[in-house]
C-alpha atoms as a PDB file:
ATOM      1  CA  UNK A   1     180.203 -36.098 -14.066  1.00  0.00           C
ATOM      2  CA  UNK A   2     178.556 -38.100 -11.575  1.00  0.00           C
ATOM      3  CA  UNK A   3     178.209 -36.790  -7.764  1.00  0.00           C
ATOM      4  CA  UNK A   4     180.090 -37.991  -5.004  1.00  0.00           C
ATOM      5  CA  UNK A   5     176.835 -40.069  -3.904  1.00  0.00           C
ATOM      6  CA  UNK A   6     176.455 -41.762  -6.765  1.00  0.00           C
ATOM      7  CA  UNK A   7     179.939 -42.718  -7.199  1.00  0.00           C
ATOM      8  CA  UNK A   8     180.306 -44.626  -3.697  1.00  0.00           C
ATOM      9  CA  UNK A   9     176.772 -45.858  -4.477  1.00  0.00           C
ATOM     10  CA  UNK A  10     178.653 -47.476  -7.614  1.00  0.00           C
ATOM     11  CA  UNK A  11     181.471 -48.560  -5.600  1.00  0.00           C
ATOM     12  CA  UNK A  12     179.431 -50.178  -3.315  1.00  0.00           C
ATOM     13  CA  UNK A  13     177.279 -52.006  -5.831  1.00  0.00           C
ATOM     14  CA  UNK A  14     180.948 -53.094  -7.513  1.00  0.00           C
ATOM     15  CA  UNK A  15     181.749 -54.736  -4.297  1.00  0.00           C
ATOM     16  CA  UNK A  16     179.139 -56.211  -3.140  1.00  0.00           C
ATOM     17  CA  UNK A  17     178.966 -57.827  -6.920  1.00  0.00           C
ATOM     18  CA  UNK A  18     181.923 -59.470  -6.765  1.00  0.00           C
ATOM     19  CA  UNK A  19     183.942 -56.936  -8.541  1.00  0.00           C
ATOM     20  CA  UNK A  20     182.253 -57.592 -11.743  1.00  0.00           C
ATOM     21  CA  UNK A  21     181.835 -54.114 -13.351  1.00  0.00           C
ATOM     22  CA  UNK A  22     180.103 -54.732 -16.352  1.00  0.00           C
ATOM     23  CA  UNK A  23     176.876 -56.041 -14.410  1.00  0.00           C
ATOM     24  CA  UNK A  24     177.399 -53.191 -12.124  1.00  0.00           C
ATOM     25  CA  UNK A  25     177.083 -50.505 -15.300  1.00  0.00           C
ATOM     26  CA  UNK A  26     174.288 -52.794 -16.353  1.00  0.00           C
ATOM     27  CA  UNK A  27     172.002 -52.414 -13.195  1.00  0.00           C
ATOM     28  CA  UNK A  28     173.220 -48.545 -12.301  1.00  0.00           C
ATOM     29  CA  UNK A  29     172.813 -47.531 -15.315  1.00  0.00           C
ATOM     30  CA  UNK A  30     176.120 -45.690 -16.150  1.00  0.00           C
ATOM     31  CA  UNK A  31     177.322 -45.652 -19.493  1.00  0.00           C
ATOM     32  CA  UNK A  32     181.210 -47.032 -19.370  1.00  0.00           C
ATOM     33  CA  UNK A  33     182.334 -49.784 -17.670  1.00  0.00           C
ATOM     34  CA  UNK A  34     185.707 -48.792 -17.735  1.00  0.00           C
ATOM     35  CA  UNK A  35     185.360 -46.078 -14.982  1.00  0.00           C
ATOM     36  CA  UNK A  36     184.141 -47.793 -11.996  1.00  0.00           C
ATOM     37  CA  UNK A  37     187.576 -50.136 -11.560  1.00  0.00           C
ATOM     38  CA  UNK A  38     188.963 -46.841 -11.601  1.00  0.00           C
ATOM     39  CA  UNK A  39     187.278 -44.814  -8.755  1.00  0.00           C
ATOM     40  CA  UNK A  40     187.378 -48.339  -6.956  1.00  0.00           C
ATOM     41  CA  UNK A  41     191.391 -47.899  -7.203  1.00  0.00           C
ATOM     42  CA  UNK A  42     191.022 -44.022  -6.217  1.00  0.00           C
ATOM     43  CA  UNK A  43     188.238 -45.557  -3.019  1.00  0.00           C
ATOM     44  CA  UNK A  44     191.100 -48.438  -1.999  1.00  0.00           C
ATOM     45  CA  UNK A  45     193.939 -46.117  -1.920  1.00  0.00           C
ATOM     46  CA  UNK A  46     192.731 -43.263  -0.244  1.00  0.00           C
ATOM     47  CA  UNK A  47     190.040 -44.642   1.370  1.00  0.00           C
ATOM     48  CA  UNK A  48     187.609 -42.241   0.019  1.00  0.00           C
ATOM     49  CA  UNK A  49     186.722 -40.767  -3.326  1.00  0.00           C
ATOM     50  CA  UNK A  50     187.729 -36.966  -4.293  1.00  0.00           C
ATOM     51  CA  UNK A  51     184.340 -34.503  -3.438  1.00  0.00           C
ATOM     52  CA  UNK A  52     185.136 -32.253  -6.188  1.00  0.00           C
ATOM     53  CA  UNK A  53     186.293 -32.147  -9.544  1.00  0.00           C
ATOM     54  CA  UNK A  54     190.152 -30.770  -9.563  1.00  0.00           C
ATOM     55  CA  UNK A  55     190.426 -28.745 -12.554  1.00  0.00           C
ATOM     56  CA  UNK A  56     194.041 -29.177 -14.500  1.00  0.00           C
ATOM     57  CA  UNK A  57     195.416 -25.350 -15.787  1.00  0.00           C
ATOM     58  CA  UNK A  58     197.530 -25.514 -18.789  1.00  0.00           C
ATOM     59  CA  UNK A  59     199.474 -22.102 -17.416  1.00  0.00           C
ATOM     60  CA  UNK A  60     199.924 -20.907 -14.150  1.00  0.00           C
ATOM     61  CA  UNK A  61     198.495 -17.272 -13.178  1.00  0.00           C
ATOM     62  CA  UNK A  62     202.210 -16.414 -13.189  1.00  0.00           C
ATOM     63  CA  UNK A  63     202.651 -17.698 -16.945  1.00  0.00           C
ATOM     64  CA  UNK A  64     199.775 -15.771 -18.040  1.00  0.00           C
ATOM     65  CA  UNK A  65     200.755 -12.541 -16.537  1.00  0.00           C
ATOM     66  CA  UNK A  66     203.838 -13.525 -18.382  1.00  0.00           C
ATOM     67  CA  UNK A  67     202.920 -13.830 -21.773  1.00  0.00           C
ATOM     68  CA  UNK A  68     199.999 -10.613 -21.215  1.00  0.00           C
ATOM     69  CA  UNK A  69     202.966  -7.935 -20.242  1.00  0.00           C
ATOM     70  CA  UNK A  70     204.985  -9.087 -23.031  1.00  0.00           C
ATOM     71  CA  UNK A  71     202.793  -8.996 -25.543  1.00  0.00           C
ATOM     72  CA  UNK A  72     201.326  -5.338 -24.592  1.00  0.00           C
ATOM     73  CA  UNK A  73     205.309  -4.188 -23.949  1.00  0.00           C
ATOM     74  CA  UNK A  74     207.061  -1.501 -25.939  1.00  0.00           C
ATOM     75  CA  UNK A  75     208.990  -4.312 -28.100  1.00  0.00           C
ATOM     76  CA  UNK A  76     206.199  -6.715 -27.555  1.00  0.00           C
ATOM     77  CA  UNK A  77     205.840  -9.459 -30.441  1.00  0.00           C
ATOM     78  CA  UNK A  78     208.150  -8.570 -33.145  1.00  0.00           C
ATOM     79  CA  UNK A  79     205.847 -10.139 -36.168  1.00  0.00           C
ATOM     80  CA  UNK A  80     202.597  -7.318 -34.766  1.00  0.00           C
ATOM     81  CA  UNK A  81     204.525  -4.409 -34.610  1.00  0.00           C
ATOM     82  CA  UNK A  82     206.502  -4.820 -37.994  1.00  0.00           C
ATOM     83  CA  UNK A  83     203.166  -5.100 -39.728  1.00  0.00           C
ATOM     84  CA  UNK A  84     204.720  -8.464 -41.055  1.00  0.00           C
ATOM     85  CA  UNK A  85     202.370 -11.423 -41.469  1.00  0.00           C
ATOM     86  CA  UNK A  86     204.237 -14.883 -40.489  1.00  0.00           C
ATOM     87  CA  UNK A  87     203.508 -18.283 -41.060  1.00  0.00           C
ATOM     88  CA  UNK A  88     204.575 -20.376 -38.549  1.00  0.00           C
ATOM     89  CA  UNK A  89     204.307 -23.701 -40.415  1.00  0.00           C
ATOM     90  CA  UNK A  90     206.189 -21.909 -43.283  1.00  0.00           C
ATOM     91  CA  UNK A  91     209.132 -19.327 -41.894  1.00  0.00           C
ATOM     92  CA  UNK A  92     210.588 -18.764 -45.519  1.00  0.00           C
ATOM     93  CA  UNK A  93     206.890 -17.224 -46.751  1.00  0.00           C
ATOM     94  CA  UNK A  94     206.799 -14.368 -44.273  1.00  0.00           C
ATOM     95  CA  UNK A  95     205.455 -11.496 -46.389  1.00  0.00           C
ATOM     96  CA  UNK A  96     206.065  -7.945 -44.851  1.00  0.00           C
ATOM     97  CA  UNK A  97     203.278  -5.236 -45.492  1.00  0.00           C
ATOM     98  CA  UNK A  98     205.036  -2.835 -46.106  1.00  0.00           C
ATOM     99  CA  UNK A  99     206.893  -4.377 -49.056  1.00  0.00           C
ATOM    100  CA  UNK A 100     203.455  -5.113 -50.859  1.00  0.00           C
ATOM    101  CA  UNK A 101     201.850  -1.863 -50.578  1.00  0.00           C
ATOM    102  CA  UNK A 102     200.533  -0.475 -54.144  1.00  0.00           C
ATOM    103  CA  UNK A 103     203.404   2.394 -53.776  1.00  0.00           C
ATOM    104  CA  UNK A 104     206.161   0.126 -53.235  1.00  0.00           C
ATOM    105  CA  UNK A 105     205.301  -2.221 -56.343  1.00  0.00           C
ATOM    106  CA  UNK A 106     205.547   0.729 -59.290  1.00  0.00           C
END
């Protein structure tokens, strides 16, 4: 991740050079080409670059809390409390414990 400096710096450079990114990478240093046409596009739009990375969640806080007081509820996840071990790429090879215990099997 390069800091905000750097990346006008960059932007900058790829102006002044015509627009020609691959001699811009060349004299900065930076090791793709393909990202300075990029925060060029983010710099012409908003007429700045972001200042911070903006990190993307995969769940919301609300999700989480979600899934946490379900699993730790009375009837929770059904496979855990059965003692069954499932399969998820294979639903017809579920094998329950308590079916395969050395008493059940004389």
């Amino acid at each position: 991740m390069y800091s905000y400096e750097e990346r006008i710096r960059a932007i900058k450079f790829y102006i002044n050079c015509g627009y020609n990114a691959a001699y811009t990478v060349r004299k900065l240093g930076y090791p793709d080409e393909s990202q300075i046409p990029r925060w060029y596009k983010e710099y012409v739009n908003n007429n700045d670059l972001h200042k911070e990375r903006t990190k993307w969640l995969k769940y919301s806080d609300k999700e989480k809390r979600i899934a946490v007081d379900y699993y730790f509820a009375p009837w929770g996840p059904v496979h855990l409390k059965h003692n069954t071990v499932y399969i998820p790429d294979r639903p017809c090879s579920s094998l329950t414990y308590r079916n395969n215990t050395p008493e059940t099997r004389k």
